[in-house]
Every structure is written in structure tokens, then in C-alpha cells.
C-alpha atoms as a PDB file:
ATOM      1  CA  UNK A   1     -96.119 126.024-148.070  1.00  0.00           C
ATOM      2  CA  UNK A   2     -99.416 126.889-148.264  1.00  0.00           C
ATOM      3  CA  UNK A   3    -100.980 130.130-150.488  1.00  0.00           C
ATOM      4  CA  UNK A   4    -100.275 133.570-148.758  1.00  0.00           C
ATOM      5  CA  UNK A   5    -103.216 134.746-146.937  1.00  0.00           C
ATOM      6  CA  UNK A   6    -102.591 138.597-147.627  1.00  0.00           C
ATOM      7  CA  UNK A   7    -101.757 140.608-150.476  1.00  0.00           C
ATOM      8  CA  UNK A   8     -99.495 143.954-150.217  1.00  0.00           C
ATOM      9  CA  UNK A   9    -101.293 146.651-152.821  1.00  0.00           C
ATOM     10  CA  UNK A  10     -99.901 150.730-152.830  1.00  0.00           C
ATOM     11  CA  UNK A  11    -101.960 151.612-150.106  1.00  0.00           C
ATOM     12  CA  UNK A  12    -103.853 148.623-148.815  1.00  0.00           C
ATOM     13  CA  UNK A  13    -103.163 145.647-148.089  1.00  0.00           C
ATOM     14  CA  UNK A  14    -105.911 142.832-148.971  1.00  0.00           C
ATOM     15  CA  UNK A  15    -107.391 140.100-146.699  1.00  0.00           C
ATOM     16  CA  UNK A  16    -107.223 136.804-149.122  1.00  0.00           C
ATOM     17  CA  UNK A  17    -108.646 134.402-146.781  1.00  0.00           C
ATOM     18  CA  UNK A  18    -111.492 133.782-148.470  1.00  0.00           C
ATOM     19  CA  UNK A  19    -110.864 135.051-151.745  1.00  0.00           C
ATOM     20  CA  UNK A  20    -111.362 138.026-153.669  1.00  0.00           C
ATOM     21  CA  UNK A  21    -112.972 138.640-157.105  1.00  0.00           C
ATOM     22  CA  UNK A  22    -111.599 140.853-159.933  1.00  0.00           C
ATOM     23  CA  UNK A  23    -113.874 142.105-161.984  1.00  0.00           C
ATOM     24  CA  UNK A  24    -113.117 142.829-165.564  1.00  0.00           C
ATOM     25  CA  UNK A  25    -113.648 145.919-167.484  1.00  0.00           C
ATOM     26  CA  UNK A  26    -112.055 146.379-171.102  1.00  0.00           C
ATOM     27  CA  UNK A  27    -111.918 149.710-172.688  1.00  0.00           C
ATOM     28  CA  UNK A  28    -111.240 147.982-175.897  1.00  0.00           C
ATOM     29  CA  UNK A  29    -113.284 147.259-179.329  1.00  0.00           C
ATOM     30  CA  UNK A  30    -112.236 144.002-179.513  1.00  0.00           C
ATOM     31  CA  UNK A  31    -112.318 142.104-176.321  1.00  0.00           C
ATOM     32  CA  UNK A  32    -113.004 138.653-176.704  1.00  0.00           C
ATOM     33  CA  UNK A  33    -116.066 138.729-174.033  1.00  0.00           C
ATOM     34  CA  UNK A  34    -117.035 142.433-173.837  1.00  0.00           C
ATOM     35  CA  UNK A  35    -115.214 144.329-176.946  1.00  0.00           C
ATOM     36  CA  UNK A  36    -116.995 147.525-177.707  1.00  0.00           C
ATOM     37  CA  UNK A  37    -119.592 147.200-174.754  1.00  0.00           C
ATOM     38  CA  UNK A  38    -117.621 150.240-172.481  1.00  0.00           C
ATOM     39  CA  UNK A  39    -115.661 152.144-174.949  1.00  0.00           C
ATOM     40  CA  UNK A  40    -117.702 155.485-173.294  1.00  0.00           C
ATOM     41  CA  UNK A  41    -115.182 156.169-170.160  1.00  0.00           C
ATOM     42  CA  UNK A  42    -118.535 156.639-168.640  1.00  0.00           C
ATOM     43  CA  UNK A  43    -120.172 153.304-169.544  1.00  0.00           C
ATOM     44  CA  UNK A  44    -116.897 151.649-167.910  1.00  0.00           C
ATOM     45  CA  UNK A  45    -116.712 153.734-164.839  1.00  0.00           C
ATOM     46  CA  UNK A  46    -120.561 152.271-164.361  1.00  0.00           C
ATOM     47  CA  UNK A  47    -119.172 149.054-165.114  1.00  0.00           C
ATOM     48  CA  UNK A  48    -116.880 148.832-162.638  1.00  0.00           C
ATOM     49  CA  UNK A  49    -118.843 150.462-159.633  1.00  0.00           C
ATOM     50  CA  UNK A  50    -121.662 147.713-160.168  1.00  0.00           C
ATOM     51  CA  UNK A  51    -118.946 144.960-160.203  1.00  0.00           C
ATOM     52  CA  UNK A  52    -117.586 146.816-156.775  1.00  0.00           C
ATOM     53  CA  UNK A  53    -121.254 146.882-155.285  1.00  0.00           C
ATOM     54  CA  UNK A  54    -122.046 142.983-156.372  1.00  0.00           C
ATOM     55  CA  UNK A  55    -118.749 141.952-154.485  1.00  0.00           C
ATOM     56  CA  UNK A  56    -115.507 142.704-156.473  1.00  0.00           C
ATOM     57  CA  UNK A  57    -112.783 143.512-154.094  1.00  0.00           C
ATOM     58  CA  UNK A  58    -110.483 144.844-157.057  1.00  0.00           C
ATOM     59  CA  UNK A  59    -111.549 145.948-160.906  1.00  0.00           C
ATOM     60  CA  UNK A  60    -109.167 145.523-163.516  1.00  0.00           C
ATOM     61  CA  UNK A  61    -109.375 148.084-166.333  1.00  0.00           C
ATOM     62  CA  UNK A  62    -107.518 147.228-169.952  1.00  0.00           C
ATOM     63  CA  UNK A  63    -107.190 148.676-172.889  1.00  0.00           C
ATOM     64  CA  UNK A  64    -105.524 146.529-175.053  1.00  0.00           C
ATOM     65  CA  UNK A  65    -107.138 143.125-175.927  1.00  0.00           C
ATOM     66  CA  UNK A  66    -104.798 140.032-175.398  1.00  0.00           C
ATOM     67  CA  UNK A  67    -107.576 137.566-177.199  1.00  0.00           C
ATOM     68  CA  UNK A  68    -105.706 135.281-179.886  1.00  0.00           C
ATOM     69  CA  UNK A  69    -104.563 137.402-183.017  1.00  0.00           C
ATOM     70  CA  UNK A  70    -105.739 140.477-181.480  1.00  0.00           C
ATOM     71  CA  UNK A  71    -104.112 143.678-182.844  1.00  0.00           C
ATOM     72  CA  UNK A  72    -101.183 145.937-180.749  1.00  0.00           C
ATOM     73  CA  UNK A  73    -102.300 149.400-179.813  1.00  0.00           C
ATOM     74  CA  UNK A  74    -100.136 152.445-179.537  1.00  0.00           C
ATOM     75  CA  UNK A  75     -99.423 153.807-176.092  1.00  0.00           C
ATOM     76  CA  UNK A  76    -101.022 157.154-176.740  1.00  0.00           C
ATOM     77  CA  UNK A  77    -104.236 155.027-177.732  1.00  0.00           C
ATOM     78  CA  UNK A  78    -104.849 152.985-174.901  1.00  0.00           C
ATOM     79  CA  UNK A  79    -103.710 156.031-172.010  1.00  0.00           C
ATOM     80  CA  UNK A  80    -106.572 157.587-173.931  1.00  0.00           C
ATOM     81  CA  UNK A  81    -108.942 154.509-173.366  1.00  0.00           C
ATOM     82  CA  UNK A  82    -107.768 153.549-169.560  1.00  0.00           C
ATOM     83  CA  UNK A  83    -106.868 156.953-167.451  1.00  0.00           C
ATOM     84  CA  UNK A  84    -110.343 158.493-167.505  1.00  0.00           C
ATOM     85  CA  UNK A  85    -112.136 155.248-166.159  1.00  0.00           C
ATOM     86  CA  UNK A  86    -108.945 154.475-163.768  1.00  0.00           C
ATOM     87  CA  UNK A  87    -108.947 158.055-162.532  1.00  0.00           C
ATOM     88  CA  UNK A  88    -113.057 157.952-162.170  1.00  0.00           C
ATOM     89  CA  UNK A  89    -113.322 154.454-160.215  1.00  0.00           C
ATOM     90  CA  UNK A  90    -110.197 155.434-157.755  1.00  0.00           C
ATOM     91  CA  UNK A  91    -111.812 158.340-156.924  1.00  0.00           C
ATOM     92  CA  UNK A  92    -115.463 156.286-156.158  1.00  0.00           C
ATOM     93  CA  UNK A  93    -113.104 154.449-153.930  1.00  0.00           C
ATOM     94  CA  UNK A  94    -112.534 151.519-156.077  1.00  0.00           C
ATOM     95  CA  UNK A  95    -109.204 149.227-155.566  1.00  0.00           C
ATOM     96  CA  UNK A  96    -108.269 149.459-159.315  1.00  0.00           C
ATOM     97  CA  UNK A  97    -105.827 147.244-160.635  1.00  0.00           C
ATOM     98  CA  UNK A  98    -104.592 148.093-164.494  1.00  0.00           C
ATOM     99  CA  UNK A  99    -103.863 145.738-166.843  1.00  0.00           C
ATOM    100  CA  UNK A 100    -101.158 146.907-168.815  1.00  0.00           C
ATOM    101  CA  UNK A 101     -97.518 145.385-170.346  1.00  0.00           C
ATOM    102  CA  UNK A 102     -96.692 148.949-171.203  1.00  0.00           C
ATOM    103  CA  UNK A 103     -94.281 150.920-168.350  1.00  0.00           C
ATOM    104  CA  UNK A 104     -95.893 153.962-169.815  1.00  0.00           C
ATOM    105  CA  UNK A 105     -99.365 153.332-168.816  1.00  0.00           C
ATOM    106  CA  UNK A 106     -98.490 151.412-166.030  1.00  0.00           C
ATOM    107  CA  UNK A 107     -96.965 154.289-164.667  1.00  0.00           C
ATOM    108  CA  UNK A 108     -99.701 156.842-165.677  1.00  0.00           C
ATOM    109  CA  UNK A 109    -102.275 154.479-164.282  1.00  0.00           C
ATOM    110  CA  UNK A 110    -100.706 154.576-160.702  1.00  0.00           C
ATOM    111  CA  UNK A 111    -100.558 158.208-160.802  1.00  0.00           C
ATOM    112  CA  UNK A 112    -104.461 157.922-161.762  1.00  0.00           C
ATOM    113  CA  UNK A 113    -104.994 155.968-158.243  1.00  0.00           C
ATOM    114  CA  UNK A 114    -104.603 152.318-159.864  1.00  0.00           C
ATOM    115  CA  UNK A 115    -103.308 150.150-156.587  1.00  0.00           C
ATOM    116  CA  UNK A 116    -102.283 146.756-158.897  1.00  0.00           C
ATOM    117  CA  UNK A 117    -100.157 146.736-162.301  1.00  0.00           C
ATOM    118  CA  UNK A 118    -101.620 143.471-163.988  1.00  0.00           C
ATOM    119  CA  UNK A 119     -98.741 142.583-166.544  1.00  0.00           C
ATOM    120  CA  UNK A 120     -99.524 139.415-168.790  1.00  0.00           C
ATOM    121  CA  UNK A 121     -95.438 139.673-170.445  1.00  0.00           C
ATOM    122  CA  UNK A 122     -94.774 139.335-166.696  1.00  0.00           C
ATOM    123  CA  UNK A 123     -92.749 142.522-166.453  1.00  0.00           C
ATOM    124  CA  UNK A 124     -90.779 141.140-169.310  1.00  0.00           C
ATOM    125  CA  UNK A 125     -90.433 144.958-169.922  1.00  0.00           C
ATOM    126  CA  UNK A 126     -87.153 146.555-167.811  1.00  0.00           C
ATOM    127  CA  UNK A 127     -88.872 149.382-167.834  1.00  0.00           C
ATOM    128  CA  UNK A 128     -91.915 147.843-166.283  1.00  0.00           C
ATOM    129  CA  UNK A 129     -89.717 146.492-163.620  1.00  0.00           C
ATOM    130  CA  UNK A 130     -88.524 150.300-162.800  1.00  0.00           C
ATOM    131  CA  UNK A 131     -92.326 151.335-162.817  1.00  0.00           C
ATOM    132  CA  UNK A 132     -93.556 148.806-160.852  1.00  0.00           C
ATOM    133  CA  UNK A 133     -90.379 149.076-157.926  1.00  0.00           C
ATOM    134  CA  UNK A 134     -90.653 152.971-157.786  1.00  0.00           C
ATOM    135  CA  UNK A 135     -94.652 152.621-157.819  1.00  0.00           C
ATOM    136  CA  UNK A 136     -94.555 150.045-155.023  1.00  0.00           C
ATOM    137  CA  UNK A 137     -98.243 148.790-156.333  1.00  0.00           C
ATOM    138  CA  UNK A 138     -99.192 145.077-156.224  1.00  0.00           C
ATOM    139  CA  UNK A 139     -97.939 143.191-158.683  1.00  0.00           C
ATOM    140  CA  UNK A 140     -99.226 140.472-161.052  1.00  0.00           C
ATOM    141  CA  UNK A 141     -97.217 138.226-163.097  1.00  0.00           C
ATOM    142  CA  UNK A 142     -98.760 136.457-165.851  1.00  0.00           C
ATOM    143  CA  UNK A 143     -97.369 133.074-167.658  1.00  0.00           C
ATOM    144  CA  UNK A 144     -97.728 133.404-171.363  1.00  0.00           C
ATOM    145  CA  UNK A 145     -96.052 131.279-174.130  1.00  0.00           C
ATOM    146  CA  UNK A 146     -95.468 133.636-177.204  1.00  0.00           C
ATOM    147  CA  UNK A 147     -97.626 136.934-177.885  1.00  0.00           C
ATOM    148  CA  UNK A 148    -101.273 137.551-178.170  1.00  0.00           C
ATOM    149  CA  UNK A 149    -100.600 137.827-181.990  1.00  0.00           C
ATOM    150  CA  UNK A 150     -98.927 134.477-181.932  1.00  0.00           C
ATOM    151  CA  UNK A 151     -99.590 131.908-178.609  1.00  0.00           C
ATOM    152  CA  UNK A 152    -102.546 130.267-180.101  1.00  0.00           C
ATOM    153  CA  UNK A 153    -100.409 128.929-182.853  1.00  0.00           C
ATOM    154  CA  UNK A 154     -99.335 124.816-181.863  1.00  0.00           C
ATOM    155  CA  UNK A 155     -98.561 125.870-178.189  1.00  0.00           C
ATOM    156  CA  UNK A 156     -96.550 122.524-176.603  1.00  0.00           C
ATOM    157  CA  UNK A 157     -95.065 122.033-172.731  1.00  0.00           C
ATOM    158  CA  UNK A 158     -93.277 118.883-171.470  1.00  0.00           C
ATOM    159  CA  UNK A 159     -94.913 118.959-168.167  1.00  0.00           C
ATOM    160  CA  UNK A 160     -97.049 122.608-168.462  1.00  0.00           C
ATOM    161  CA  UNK A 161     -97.514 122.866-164.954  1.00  0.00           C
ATOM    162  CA  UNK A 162     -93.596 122.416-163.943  1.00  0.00           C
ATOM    163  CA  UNK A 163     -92.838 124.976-166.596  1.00  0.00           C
ATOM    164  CA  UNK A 164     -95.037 127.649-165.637  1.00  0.00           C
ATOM    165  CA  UNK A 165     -94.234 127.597-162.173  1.00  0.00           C
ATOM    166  CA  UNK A 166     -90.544 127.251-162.821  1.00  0.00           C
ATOM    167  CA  UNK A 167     -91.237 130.278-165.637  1.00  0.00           C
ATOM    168  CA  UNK A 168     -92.957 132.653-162.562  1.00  0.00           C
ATOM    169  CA  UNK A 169     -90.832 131.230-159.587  1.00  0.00           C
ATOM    170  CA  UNK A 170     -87.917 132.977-161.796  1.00  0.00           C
ATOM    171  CA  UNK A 171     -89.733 136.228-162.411  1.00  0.00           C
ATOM    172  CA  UNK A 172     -90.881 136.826-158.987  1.00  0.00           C
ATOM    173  CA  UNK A 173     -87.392 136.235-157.606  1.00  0.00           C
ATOM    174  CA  UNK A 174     -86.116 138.890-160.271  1.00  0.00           C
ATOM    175  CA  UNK A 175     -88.240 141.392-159.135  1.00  0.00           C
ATOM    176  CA  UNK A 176     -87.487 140.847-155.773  1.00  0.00           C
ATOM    177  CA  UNK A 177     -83.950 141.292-156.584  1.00  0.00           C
ATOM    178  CA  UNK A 178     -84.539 144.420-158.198  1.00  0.00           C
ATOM    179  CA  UNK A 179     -86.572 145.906-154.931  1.00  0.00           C
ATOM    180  CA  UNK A 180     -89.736 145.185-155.307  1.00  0.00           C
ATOM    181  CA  UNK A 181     -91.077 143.562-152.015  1.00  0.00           C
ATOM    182  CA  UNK A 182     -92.506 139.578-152.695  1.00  0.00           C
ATOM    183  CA  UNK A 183     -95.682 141.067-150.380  1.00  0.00           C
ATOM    184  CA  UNK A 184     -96.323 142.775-153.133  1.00  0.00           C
ATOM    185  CA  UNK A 185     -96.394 140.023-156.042  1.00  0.00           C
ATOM    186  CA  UNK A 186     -98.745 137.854-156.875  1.00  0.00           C
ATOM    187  CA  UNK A 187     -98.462 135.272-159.852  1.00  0.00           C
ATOM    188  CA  UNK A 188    -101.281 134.093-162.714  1.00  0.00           C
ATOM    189  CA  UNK A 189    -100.330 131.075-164.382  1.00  0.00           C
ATOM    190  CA  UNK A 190    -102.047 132.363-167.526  1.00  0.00           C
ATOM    191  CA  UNK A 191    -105.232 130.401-168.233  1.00  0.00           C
ATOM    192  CA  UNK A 192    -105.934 130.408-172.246  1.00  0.00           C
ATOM    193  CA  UNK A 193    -102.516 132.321-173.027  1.00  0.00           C
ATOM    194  CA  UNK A 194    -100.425 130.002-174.966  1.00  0.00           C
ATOM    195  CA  UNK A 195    -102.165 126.636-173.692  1.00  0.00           C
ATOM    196  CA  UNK A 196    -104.416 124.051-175.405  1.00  0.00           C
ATOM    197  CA  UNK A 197    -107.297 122.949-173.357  1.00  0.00           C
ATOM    198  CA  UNK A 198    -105.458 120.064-172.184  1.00  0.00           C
ATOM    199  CA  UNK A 199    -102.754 122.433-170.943  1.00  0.00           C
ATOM    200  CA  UNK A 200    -105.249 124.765-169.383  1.00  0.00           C
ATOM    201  CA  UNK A 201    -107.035 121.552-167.587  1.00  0.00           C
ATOM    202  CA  UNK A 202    -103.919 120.266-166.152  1.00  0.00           C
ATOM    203  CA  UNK A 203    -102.809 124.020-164.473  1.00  0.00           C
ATOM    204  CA  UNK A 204    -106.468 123.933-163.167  1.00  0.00           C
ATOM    205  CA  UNK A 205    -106.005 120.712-162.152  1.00  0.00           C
ATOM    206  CA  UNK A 206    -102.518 120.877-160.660  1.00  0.00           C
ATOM    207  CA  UNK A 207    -103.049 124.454-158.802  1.00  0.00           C
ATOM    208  CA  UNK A 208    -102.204 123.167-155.593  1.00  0.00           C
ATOM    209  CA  UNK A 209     -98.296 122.814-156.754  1.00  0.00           C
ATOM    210  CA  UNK A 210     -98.543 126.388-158.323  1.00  0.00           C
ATOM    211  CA  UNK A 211    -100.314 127.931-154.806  1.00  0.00           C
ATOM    212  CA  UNK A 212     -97.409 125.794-152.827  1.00  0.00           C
ATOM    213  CA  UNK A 213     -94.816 128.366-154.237  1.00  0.00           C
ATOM    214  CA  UNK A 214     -95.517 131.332-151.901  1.00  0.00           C
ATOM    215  CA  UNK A 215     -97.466 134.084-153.976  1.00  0.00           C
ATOM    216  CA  UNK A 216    -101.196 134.276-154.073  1.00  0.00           C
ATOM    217  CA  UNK A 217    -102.360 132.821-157.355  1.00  0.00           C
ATOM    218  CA  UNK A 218    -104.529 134.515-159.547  1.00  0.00           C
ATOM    219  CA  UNK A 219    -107.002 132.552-161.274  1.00  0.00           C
ATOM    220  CA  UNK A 220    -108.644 133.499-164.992  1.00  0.00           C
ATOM    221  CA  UNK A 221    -110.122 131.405-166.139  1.00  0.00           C
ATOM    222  CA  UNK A 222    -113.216 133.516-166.751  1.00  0.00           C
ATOM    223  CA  UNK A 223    -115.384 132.838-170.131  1.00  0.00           C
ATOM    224  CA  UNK A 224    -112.319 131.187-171.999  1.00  0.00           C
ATOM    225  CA  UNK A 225    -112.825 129.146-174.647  1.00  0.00           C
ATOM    226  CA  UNK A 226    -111.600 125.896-173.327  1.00  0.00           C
ATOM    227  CA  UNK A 227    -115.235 126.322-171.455  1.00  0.00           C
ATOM    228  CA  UNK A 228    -116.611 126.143-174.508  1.00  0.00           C
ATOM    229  CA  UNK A 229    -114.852 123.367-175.820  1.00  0.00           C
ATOM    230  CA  UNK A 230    -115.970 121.418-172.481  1.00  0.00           C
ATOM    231  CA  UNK A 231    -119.188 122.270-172.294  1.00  0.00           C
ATOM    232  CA  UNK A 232    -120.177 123.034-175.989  1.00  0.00           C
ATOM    233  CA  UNK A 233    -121.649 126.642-175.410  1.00  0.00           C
ATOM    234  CA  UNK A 234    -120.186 128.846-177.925  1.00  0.00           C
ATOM    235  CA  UNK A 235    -121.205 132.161-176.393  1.00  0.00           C
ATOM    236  CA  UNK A 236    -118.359 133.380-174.241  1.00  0.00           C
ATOM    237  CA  UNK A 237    -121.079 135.394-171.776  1.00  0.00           C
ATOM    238  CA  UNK A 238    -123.285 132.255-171.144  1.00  0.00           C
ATOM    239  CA  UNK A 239    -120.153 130.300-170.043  1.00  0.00           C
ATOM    240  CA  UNK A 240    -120.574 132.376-166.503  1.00  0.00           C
ATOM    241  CA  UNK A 241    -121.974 128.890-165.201  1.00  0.00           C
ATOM    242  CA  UNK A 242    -119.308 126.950-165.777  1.00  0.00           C
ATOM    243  CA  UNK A 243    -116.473 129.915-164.798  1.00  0.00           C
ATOM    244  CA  UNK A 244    -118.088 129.422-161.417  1.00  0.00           C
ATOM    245  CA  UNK A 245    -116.904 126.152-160.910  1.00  0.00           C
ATOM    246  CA  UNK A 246    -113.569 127.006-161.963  1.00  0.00           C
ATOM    247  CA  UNK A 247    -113.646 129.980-159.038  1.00  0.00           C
ATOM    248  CA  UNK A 248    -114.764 127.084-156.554  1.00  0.00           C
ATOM    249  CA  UNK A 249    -112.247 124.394-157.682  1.00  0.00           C
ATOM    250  CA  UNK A 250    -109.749 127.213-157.815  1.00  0.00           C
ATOM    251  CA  UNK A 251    -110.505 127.815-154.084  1.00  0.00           C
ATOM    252  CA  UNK A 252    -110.076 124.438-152.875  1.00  0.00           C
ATOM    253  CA  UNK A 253    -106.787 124.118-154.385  1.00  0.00           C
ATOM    254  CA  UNK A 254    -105.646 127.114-153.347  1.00  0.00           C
ATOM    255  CA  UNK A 255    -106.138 130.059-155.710  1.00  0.00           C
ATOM    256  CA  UNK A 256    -107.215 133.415-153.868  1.00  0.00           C
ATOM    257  CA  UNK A 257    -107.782 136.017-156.676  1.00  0.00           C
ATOM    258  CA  UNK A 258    -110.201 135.374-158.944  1.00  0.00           C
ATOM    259  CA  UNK A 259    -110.440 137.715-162.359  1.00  0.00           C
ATOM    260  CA  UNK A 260    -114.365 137.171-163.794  1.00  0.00           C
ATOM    261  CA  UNK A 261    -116.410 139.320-165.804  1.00  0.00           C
ATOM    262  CA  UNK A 262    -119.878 138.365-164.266  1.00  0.00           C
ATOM    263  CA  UNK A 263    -118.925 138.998-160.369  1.00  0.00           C
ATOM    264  CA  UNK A 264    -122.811 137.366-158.412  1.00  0.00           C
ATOM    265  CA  UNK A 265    -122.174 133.490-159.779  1.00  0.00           C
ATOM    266  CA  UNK A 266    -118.273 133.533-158.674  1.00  0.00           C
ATOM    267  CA  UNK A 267    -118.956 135.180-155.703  1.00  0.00           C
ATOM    268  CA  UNK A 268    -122.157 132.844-154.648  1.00  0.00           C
ATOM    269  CA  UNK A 269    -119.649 129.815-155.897  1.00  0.00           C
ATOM    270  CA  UNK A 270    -116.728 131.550-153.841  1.00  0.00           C
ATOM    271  CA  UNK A 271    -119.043 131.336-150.688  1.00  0.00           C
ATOM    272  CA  UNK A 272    -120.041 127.851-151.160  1.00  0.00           C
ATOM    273  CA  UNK A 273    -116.436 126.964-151.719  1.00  0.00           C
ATOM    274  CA  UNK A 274    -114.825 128.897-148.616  1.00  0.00           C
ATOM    275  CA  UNK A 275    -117.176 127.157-145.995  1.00  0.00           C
ATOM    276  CA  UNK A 276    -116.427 123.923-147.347  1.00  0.00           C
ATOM    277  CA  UNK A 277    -112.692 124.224-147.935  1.00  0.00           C
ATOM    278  CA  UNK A 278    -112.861 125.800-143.900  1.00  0.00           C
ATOM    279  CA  UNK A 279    -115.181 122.250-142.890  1.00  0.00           C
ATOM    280  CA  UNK A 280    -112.631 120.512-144.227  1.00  0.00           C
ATOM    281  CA  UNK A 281    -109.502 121.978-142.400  1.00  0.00           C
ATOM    282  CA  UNK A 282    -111.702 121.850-139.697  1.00  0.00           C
ATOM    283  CA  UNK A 283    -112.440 118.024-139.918  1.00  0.00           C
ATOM    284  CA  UNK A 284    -108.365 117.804-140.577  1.00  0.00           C
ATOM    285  CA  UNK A 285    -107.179 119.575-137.633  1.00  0.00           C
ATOM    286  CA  UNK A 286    -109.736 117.605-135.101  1.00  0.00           C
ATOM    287  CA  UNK A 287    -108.273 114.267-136.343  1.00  0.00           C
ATOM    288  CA  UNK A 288    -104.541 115.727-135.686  1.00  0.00           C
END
């Protein structure tokens, strides 16, 4: 089975043929990439309509930083940090996607005009599992070993990518069994959270098994620090380069969502990567 080709959101539904880019806007202090850059509602709204206008089909707003050993915030906090620039991009048109583990904000968000509840606990939440069926939003379901506070501490796998597509193979089906339509989900296998760079090379490397299982994959890989450790730039925002190539790799094994904070060099690298990938089906089919 092949990755789905379309992606069921509230009110939409998304074209993934060639691949869509997320752009990423944190309403945080402490953001591993971009912590205290948008903190102004205003300054994120901006944000998020320049990502829109250089190509991002979706922008995901958070306001809770999930970086190694980063701090929990109270609901009331991050509501306070995510609803004004949720409310202000809907309204510009924006497909805004939330990312939240919190049923609270999840569900405040949607009311706000947020199409996609981005969930790195993977709706571990009950309650997030009644927001997200009543909402009927798109869904994404991130793989994560352990917590933000905790999953860079000695993660370990057998075989990494059998687990986390076993791990979100068993998620998806529960939501599906508690009403939420599998149109609708879509599945991250959770570059950087709770993986070594080993771990998050091989789930790069074996995408094609993870795209096989019948969700659109989500890909972020953007600005990690396993880039770093590859390519010895310690800066997360001049690893943009080389989170490129992971968007066109991604591509040709599958992946259709791409979540980046610098939207021109993934989508120039997404275009380069979608006529290729479509040469090569091409050159398959003729030979059939």
C-alpha cells in the first residue's frame, strides 16, 4: 500500500500529491529553533502569513516547547499564547493546524478556526480522543518514547522502525474505533523525540515501511540536532540546508507532510523531488 494521496481536515480536504509544507510558528520562550522570536501574537500572526505566501499549505502554531528538558506549561498559559495567533491566521484564511497534547486547547483552538490537532503524546489523552472525534479536525499522531522532560535520557529500540510503526498502527486503529474517521489521521513517526541519531537515521531511512501503512506520514525533521551532529553546524537555523534534503528524501520514500521552519529551501527541494519521484513512476510504468 502506497501513502494516501489526500488528507481529510474540518473543512477541507488537502491534495498530498506532491506534498505539502507545514510551517512552524512557536508562541513559546523557549523553542529550541525560534524561542522568544514571536511571543507578540502579532509578530506570530506575521509569521505565519509569510510562511502561507512562500508556500506553506498548513501553519502549525504551539505553545508549549517539546525540546529535551523543556519545562510543562499550565493550560491557562499556553490558551493565552496560541488562541490570539490561531484565531488571527484562520481568519487571513490560513489552514492552521495546533500543536497541542492538551484536550483543553485542542478544543479551544478548533473553536478559534484551527483545521488540524497536532498531538506529539499521540492522543494518549482520553480526553483528547473526545476532542478530536467531536471536533472532526485532522489528526496527527506523533511517536514519542518518554516525555519532553525525560526522552533524551538513554533512549533504546530493538528494531526502531518496527516499533514505531507498530506503536502508531495501534493508535490510529484506536481512534478509529472510537469514531474518528482514518481520512482524517495522519501519523509522524517523531523525528528527535526519544531517538538517538542512529534511531532518527534509520526511520528516515526506512520511511517507505512507515508510508506503506495507510496514513500520510508527516515528516519533522526540521533543524534537529541529529543535523548537527551530521553535518557539524551547531546553529539550529543554518541547518535549513541540510532539512531540505531530508524534505526531498522524505518525498521519494513516501512522506507527504512536511513540518519546517524555513518554508523557500523545502519547498524548492519539494519541487525538485516531486518531478523526479513522478520521472521515475513514469520510467516504471512504461517498462510494465
Amino acid at each position: 500500500m502506497g501513502p494516501r494521496l489526500q488528507w481529510r481536515l474540518r473543512s477541507k480536504t488537502l491534495d498530498l500529491t506532491t506534498g505539502v509544507l507545514m510551517g512552524v510558528v512557536n508562541v513559546t520562550p523557549d523553542s529550541f529553533s525560534d524561542g522568544g522570536l514571536r511571543l507578540d501574537p502579532r509578530t506570530a500572526i506575521a509569521a505565519g502569513l509569510e510562511m502561507a505566501s512562500q508556500g506553506a499549505s498548513i501553519v502549525d502554531v504551539g505553545g508549549e516547547s517539546t525540546r529535551p528538558g523543556a519545562a510543562a506549561v499550565s493550560v491557562d498559559e499556553e490558551l493565552n499564547r496560541v488562541l490570539p495567533v490561531v484565531a488571527g491566521l484562520a481568519a487571513e484564511g490560513v489552514v492552521v493546524s495546533i500543536d497541542t497534547s492538551k484536550a483543553p486547547v485542542a478544543a479551544a483552538a478548533i473553536d478559534a478556526g484551527a483545521e488540524i490537532i497536532n498531538d506529539v503524546t499521540a492522543a494518549s489523552d482520553p480526553e483528547m480522543t473526545s476532542v478530536m472525534s467531536q471536533a472532526n479536525a485532522g489528526v496527527v499522531l506523533m511517536h514519542m518514547q518518554g516525555t519532553p522532560r525525560t526522552m533524551h535520557e538513554d533512549p533504546r529500540y530493538g528494531d526502531v522502525v518496527e516499533e514505531v510503526s507498530e506503536y502508531l498502527v495501534n493508535r490510529a486503529a484506536t481512534l478509529v474505533e472510537a469514531g474518528i474517521d482514518g481520512e482524517r489521521i495522519a501519523i509522524d513517526p517523531g523525528i528527535g523525540f526519544g531517538k538517538n541519531v542512529a534511531h532518527n537515521i534509520a526511520l528516515i531511512g526506512g520511511l517507505r515501511h512507515i508510508t506503506s501503512l495507510g496514513y500520510p506520514v508527516v515528516l519533522g525533521a526540521s533543524r534537529k540536532s541529529f543535523l548537527g551532529v551530521l553535518t557539524g553546524i551547531e546553529e539550529p537555523s543554518d541547518r535549513d540546508g541540510a532539512t531540505a534534503i531530508t524534505t526531498a528524501l522524505g518525498f521519494e520514500r513516501g512522506a507527504r507532510i512536511f513540518r519546517v521552519h524555513e518554508v523557500p529551501g523545502s519547498r524548492v527541494a519539494l519541487s525538485v523531488a516531486t518531478a523526479i519521484v513522478a520521472a521515475q513512476q513514469w520510467d516504471e510504468w512504461s517498462q510494465d
